[in-house]
PDB file of N, CA and C in Angstrom:
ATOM      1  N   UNK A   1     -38.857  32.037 -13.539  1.00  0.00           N
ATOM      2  CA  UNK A   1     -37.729  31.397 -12.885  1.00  0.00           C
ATOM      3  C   UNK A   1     -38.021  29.909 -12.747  1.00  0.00           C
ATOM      4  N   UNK A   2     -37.234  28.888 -12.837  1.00  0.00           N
ATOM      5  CA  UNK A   2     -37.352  27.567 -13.018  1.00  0.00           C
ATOM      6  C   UNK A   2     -37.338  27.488 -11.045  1.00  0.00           C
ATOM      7  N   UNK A   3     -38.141  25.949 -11.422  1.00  0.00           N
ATOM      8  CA  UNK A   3     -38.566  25.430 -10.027  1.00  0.00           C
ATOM      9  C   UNK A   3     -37.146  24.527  -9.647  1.00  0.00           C
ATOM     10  N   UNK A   4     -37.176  24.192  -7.897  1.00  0.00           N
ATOM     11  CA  UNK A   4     -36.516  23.587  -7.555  1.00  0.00           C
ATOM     12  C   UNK A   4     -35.620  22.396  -8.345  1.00  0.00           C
ATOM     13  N   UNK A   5     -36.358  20.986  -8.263  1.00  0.00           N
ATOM     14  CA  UNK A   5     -36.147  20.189  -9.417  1.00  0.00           C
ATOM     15  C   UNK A   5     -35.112  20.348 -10.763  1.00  0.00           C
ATOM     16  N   UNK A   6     -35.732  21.211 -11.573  1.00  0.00           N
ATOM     17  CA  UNK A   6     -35.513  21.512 -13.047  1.00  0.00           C
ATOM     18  C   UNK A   6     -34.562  22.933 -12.558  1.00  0.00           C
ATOM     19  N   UNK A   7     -33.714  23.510 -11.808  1.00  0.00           N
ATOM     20  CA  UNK A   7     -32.995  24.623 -11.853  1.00  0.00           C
ATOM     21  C   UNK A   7     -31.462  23.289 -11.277  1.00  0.00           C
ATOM     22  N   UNK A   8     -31.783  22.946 -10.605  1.00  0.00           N
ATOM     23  CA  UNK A   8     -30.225  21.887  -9.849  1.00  0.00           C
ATOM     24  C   UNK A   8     -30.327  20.756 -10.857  1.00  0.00           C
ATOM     25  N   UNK A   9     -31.173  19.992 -11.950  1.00  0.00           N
ATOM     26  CA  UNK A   9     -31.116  18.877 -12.486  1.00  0.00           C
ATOM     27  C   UNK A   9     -31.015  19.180 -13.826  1.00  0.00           C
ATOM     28  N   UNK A  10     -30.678  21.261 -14.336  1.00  0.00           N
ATOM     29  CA  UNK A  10     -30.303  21.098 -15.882  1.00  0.00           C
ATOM     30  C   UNK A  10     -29.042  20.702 -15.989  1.00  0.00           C
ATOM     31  N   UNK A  11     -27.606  20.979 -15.007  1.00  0.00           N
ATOM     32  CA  UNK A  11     -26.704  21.111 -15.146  1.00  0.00           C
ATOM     33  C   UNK A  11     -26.007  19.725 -14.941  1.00  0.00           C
ATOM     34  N   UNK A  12     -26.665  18.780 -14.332  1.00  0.00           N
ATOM     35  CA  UNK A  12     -25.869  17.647 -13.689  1.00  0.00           C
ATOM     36  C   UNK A  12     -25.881  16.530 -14.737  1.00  0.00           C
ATOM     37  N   UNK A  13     -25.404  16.122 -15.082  1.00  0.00           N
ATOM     38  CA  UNK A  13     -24.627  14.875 -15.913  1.00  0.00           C
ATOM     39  C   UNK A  13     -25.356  13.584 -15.679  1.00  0.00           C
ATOM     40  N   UNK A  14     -25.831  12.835 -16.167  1.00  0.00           N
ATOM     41  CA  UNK A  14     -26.413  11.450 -16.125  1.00  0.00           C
ATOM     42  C   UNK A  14     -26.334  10.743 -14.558  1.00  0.00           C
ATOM     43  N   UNK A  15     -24.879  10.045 -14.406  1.00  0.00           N
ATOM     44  CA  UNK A  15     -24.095  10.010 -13.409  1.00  0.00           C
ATOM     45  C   UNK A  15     -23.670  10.602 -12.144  1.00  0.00           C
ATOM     46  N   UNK A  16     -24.482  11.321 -11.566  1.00  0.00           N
ATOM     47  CA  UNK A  16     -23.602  12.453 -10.805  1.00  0.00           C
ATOM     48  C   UNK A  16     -22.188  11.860  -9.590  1.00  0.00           C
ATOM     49  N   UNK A  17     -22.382  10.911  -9.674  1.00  0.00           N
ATOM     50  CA  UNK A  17     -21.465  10.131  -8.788  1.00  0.00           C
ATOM     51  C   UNK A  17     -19.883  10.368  -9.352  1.00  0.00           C
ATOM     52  N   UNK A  18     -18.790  10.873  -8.126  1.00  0.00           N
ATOM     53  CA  UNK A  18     -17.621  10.973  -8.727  1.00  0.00           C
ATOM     54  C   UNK A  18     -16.765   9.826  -8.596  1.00  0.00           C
ATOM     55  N   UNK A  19     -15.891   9.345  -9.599  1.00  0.00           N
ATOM     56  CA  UNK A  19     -14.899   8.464  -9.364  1.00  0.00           C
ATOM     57  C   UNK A  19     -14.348   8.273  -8.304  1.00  0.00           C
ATOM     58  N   UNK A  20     -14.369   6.979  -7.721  1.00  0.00           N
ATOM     59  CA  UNK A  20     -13.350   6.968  -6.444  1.00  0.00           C
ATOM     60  C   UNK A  20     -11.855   7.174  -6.357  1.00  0.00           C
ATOM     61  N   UNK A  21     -11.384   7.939  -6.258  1.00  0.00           N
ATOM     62  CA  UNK A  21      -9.576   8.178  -6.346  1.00  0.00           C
ATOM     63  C   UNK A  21      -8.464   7.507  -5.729  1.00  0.00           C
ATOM     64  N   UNK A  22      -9.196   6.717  -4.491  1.00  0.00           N
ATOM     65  CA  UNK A  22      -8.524   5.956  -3.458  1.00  0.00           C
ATOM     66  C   UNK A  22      -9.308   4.892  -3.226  1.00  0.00           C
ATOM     67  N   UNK A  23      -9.361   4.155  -3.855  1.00  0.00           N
ATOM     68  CA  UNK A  23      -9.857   2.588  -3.434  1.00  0.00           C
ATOM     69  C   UNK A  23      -9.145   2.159  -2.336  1.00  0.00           C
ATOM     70  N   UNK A  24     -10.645   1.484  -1.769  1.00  0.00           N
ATOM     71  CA  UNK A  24     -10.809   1.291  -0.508  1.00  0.00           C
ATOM     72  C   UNK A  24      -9.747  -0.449   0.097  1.00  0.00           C
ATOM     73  N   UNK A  25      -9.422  -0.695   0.835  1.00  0.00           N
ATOM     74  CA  UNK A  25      -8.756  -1.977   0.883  1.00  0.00           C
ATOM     75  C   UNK A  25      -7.603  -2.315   0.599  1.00  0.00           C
ATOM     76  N   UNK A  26      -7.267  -3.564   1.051  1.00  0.00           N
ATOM     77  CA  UNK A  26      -5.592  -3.768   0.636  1.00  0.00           C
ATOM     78  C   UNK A  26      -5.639  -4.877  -0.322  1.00  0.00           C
ATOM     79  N   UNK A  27      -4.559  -4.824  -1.313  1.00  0.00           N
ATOM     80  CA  UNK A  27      -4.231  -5.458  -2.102  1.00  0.00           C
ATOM     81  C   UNK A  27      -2.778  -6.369  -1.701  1.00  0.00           C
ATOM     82  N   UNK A  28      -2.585  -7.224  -3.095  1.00  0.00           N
ATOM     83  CA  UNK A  28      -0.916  -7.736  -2.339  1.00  0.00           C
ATOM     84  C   UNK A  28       0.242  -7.480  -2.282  1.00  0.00           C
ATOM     85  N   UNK A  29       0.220  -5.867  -3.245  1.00  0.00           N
ATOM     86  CA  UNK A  29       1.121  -4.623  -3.546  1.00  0.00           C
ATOM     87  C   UNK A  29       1.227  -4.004  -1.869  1.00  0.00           C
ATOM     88  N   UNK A  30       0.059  -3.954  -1.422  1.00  0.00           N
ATOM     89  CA  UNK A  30       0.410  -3.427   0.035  1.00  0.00           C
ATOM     90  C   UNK A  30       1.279  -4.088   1.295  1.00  0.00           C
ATOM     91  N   UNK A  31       1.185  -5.795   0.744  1.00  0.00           N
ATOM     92  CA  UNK A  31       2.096  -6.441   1.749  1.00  0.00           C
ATOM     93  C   UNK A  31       3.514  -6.371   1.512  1.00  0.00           C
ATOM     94  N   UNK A  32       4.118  -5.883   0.442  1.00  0.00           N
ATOM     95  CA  UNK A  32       5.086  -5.758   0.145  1.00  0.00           C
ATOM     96  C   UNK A  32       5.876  -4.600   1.140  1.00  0.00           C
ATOM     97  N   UNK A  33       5.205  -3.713   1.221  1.00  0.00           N
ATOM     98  CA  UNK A  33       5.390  -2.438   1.724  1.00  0.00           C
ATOM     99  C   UNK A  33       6.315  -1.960   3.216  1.00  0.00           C
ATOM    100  N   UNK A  34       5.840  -3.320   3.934  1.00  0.00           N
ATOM    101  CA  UNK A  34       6.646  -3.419   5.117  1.00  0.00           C
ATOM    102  C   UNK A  34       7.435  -4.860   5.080  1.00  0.00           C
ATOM    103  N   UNK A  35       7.967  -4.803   6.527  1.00  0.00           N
ATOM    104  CA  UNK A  35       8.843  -6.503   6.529  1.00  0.00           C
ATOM    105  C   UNK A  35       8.729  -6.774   7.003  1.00  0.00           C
ATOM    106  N   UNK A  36       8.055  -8.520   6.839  1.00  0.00           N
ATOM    107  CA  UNK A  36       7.533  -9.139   7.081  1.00  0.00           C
ATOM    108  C   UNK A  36       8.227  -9.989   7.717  1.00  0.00           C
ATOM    109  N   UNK A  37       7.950 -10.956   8.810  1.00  0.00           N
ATOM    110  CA  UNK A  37       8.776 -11.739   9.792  1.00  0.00           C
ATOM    111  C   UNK A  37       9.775 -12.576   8.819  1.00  0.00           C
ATOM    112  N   UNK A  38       9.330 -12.928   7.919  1.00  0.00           N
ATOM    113  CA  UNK A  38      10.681 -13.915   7.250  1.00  0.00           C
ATOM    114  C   UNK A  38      11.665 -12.924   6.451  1.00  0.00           C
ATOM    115  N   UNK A  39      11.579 -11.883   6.399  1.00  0.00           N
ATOM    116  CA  UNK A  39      12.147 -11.140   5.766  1.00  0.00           C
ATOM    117  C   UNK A  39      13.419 -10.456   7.321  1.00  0.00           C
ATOM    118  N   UNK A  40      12.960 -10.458   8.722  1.00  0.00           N
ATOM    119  CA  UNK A  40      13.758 -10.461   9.649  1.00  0.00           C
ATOM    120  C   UNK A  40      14.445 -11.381  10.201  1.00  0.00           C
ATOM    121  N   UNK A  41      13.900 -12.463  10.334  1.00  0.00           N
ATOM    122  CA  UNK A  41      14.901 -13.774  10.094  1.00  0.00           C
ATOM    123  C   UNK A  41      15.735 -14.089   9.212  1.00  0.00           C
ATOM    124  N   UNK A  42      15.454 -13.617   7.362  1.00  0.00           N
ATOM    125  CA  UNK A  42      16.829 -13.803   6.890  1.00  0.00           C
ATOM    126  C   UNK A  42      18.245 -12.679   7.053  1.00  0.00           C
ATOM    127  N   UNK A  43      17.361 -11.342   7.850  1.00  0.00           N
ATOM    128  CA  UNK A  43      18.531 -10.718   8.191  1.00  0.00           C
ATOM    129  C   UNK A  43      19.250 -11.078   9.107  1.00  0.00           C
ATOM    130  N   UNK A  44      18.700 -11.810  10.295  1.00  0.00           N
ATOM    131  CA  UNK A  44      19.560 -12.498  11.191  1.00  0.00           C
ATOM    132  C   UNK A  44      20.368 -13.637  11.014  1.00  0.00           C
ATOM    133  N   UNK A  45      19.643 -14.329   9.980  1.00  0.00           N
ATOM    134  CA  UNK A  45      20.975 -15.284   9.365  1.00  0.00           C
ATOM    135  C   UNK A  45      22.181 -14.783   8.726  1.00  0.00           C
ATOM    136  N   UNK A  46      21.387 -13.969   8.182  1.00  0.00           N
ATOM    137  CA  UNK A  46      22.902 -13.338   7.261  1.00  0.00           C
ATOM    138  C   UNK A  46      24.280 -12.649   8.163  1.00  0.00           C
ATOM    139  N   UNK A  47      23.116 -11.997   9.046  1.00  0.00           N
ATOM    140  CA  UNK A  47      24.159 -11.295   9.998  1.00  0.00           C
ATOM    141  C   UNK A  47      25.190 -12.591  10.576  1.00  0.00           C
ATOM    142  N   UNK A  48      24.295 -13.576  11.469  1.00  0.00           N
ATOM    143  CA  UNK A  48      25.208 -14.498  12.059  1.00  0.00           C
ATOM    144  C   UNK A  48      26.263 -15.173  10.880  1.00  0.00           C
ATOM    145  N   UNK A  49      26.172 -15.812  10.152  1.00  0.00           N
ATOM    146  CA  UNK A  49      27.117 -15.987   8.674  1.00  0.00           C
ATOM    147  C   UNK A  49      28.125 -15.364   8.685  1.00  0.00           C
ATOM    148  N   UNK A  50      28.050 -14.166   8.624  1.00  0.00           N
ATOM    149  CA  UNK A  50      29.260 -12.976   8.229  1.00  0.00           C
ATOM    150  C   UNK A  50      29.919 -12.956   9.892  1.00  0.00           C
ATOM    151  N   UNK A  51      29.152 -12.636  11.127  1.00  0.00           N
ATOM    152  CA  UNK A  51      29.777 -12.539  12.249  1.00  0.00           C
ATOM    153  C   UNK A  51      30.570 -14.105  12.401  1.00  0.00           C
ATOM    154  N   UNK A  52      30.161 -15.476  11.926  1.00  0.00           N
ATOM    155  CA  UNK A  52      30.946 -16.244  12.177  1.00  0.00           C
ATOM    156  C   UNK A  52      32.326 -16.620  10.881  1.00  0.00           C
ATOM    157  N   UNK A  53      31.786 -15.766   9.757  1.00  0.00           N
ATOM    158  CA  UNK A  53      32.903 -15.683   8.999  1.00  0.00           C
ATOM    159  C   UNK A  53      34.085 -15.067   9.697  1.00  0.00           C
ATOM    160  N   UNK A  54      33.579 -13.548  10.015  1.00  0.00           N
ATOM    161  CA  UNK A  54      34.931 -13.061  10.777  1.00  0.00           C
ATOM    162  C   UNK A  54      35.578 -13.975  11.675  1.00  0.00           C
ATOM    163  N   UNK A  55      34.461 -14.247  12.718  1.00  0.00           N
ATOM    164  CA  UNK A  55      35.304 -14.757  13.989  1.00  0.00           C
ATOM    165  C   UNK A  55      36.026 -15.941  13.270  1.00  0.00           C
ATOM    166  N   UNK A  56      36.201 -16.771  12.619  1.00  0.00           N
ATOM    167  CA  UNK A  56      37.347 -17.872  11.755  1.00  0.00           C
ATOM    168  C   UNK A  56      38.054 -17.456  11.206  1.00  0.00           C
ATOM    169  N   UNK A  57      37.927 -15.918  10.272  1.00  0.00           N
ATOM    170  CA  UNK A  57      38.872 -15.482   9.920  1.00  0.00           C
ATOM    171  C   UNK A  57      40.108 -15.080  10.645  1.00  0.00           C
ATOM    172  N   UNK A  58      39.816 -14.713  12.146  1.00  0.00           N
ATOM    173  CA  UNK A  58      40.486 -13.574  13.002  1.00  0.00           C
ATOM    174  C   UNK A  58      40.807 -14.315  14.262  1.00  0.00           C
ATOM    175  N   UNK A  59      41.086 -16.051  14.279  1.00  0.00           N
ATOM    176  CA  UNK A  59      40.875 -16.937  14.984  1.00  0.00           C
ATOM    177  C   UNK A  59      42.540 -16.827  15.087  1.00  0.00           C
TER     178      UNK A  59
END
């Protein structure tokens, strides 16, 4: 019967280390992801725009 060592080290591959699947950290794909303060300020412009369009329209 093979010893410790040489019975777990016929089968294993050069490498035994597995690929990481989920890299670790953020990239600048991740800032995209949420919204970001200038991205809520141009909704509030837009909103006010259109609310003062109406109100001139309906004057």
């Amino acid at each position: 019967m093979a010893g410790g060592d040489e019975f777990y080290s016929s089968d294993r591959p050069e490498h035994p280390q597995m690929a990481e699947d989920r890299p670790r950290g953020g990239g600048p794909e991740d800032r995209e992801a949420g919204v970001g303060p200038g991205r809520v300020w141009l909704w509030w412009i837009v909103m006010a725009v259109v609310i003062l369009i109406l109100f001139f329209l309906f004057i």
